[in-house]
N, C-alpha and C. Protein backbone atom coordinates (compact mmCIF):
# COMPACT_ATOMS: atom_id res chain seq x y z
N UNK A 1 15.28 -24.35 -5.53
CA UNK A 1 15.90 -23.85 -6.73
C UNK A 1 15.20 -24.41 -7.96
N UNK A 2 14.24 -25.37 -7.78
CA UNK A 2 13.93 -26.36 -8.84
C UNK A 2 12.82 -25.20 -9.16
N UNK A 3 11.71 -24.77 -8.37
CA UNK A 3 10.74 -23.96 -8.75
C UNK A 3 11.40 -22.70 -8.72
N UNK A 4 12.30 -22.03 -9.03
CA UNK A 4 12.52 -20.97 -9.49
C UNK A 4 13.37 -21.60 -11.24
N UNK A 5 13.87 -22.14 -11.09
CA UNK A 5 14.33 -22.64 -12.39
C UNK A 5 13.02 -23.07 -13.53
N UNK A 6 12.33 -23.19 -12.85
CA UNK A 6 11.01 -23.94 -13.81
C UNK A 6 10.14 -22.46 -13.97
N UNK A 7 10.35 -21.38 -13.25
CA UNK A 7 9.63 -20.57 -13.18
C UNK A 7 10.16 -19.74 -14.69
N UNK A 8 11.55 -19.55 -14.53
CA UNK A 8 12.35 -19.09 -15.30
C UNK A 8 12.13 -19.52 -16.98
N UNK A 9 12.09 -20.87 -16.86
CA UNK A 9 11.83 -21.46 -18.01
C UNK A 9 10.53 -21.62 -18.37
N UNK A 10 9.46 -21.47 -17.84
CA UNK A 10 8.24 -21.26 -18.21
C UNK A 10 7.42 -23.00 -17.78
N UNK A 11 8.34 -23.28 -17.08
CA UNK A 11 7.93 -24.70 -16.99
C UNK A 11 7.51 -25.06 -15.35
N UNK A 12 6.83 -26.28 -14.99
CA UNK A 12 6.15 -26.53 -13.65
C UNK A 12 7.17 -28.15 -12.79
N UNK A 13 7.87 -27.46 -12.59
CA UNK A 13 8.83 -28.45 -12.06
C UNK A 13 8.45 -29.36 -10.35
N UNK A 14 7.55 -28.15 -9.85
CA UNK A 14 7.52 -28.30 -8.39
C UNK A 14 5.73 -27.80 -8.37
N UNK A 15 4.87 -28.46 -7.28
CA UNK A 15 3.68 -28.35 -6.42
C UNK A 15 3.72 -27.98 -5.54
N UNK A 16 3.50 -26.72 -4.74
CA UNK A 16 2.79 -25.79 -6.16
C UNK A 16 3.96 -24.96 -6.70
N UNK A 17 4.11 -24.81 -8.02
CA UNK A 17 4.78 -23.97 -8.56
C UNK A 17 5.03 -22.21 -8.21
N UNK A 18 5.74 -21.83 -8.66
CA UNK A 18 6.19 -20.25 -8.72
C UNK A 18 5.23 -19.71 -10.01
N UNK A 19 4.50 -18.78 -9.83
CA UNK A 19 3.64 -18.30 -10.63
C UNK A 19 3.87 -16.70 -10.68
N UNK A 20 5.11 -16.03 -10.23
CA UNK A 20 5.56 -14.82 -10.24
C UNK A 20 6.68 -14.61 -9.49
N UNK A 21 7.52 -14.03 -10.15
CA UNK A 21 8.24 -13.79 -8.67
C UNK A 21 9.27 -12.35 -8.97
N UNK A 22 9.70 -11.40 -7.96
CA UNK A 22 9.58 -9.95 -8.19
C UNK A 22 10.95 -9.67 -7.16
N UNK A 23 11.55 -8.50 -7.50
CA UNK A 23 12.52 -7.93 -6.55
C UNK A 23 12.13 -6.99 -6.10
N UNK A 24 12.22 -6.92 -4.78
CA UNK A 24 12.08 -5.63 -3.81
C UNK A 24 12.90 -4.58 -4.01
N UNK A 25 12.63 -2.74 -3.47
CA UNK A 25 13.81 -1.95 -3.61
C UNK A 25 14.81 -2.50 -2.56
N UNK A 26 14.60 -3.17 -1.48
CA UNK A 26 15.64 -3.51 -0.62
C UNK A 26 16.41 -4.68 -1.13
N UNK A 27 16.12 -5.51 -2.10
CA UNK A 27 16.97 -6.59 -2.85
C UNK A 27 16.68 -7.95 -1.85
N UNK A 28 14.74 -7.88 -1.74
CA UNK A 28 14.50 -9.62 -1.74
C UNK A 28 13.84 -9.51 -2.73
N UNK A 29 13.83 -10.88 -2.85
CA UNK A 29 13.08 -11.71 -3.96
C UNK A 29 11.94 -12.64 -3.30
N UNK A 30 10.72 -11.84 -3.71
CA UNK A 30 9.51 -12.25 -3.46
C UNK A 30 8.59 -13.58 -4.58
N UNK A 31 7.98 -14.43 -4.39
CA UNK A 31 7.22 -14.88 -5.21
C UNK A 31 5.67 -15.42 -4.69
N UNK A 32 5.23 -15.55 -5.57
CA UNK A 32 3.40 -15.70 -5.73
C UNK A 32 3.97 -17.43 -6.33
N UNK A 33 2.67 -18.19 -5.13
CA UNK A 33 2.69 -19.86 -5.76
C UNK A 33 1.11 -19.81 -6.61
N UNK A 34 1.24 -20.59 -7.33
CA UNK A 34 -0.07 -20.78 -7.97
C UNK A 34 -1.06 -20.08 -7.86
N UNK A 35 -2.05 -20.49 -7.15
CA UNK A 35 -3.42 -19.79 -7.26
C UNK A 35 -3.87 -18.90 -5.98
N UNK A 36 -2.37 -18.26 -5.66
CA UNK A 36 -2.19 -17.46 -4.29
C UNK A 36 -2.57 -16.14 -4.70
N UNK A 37 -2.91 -15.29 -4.55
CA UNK A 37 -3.12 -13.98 -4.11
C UNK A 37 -1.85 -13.14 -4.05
N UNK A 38 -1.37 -12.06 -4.59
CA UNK A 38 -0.35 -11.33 -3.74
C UNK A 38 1.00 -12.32 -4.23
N UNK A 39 2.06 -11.47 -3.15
CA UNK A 39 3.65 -12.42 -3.44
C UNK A 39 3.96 -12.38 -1.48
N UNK A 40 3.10 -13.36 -1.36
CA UNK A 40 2.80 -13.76 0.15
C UNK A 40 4.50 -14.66 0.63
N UNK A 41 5.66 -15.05 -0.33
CA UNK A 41 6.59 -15.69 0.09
C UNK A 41 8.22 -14.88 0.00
N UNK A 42 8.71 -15.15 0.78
CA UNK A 42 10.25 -14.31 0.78
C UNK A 42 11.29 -15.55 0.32
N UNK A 43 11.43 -15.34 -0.64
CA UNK A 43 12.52 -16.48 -1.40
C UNK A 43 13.88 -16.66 -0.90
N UNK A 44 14.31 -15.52 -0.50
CA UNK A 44 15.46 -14.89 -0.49
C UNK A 44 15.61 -13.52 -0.63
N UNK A 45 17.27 -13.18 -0.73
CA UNK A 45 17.41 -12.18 -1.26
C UNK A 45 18.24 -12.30 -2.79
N UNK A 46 18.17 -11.15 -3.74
CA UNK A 46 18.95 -11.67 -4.68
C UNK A 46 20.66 -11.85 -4.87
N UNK A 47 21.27 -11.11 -3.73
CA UNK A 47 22.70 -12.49 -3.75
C UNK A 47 22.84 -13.25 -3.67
N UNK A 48 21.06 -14.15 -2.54
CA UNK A 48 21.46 -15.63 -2.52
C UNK A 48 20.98 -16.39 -4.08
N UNK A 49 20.10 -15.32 -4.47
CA UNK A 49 19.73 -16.24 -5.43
C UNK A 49 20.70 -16.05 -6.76
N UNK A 50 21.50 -14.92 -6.76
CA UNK A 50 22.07 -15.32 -7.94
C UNK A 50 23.70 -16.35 -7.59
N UNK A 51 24.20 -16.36 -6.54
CA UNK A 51 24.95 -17.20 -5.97
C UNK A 51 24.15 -18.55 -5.75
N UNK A 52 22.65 -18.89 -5.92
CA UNK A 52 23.04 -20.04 -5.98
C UNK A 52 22.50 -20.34 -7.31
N UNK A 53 22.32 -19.32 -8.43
CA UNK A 53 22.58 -19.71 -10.08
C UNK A 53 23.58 -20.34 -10.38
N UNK A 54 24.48 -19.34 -10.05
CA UNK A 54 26.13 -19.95 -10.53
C UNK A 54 26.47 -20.93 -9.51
N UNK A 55 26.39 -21.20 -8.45
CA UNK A 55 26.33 -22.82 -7.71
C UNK A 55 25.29 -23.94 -9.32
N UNK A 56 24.45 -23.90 -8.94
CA UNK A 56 23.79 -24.41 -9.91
C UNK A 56 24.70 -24.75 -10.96
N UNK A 57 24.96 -23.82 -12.22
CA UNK A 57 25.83 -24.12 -13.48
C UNK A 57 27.06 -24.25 -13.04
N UNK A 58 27.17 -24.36 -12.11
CA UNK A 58 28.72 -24.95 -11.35
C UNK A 58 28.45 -26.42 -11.59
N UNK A 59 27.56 -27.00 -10.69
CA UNK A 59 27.05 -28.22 -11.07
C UNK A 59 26.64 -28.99 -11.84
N UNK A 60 26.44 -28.23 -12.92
CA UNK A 60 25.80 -28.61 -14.49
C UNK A 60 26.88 -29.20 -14.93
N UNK A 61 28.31 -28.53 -14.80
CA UNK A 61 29.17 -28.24 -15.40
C UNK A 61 29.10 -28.62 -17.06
N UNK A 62 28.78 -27.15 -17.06
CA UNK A 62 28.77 -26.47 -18.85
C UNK A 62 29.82 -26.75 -19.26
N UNK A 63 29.75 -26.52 -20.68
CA UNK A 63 30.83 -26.34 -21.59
C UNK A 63 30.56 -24.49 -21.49
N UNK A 64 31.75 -24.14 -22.11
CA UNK A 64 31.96 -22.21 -22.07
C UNK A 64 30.88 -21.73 -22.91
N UNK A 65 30.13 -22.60 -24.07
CA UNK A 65 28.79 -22.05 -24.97
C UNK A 65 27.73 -21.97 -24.04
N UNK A 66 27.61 -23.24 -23.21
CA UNK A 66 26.66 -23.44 -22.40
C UNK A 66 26.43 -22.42 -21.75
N UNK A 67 27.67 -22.15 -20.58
CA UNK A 67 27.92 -21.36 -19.78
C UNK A 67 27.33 -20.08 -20.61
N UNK A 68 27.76 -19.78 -21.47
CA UNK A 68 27.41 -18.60 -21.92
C UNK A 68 25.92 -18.40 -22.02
N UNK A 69 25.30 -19.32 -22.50
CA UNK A 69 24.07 -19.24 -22.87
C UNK A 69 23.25 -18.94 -21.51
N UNK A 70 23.41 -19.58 -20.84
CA UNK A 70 22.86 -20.27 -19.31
C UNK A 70 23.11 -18.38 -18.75
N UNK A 71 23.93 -18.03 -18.83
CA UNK A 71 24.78 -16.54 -17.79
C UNK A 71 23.22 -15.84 -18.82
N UNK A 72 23.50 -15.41 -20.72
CA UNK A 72 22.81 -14.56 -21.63
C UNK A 72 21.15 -14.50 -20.73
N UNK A 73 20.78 -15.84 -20.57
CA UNK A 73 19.54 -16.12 -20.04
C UNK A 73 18.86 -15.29 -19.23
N UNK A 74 19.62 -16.07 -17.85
CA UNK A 74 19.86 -15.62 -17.04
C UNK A 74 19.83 -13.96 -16.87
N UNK A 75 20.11 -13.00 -17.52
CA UNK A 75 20.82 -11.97 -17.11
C UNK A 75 19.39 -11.59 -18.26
N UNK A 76 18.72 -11.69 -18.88
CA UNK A 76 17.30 -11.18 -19.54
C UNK A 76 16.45 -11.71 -18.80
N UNK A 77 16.13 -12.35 -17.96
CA UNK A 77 15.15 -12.82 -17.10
C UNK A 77 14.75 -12.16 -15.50
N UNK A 78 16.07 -11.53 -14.75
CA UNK A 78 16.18 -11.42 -14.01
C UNK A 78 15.96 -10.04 -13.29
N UNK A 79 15.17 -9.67 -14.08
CA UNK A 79 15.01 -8.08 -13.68
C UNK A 79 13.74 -7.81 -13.50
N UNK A 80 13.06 -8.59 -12.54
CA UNK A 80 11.78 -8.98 -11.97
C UNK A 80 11.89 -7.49 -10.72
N UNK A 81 10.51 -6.63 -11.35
CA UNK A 81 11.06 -5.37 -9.93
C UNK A 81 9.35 -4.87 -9.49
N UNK A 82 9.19 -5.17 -8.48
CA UNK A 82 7.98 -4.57 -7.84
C UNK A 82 7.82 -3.20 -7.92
N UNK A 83 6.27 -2.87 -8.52
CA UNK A 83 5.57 -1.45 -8.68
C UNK A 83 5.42 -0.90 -7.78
């Protein structure tokens, strides 16, 4: 979750990092590590991953601005869709 969170934020949290990462029409979530070729990895699918967002800011435990902000984010970022 750490390298998709860092991915999100534009930041390198994890070796090797997430350097793309895309939704399938069947609803996985694929990503490309660093200096890989292609989106050679199956992350998941995206219920697990947005269930374990909100696990995540479960754990943060936000304040309701936070929360808000964290969900606004979230929800402009996430519409990663393979050509």
């Amino acid at each position: 979750m750490s390298a998709i969170v860092g991915y999100l934020l534009g930041e390198k949290f994890t070796d090797p990092e997430i350097a793309e990462l895309a939704i399938t029409s069947d609803g996985f979530v694929m990503g490309r590590v660093g200096d890989d070729i292609g989106m050679n990895d199956i992350v998941g699918t995206v219920s697990d991953l947005e269930r374990n967002w909100g696990s995540l800011l479960d754990a943060a435990d936000l304040n309701d601005v936070e929360r808000a902000a964290a969900d606004t984010f979230y929800s402009r970022v996430k519409d990663w869709r393979l050509s």
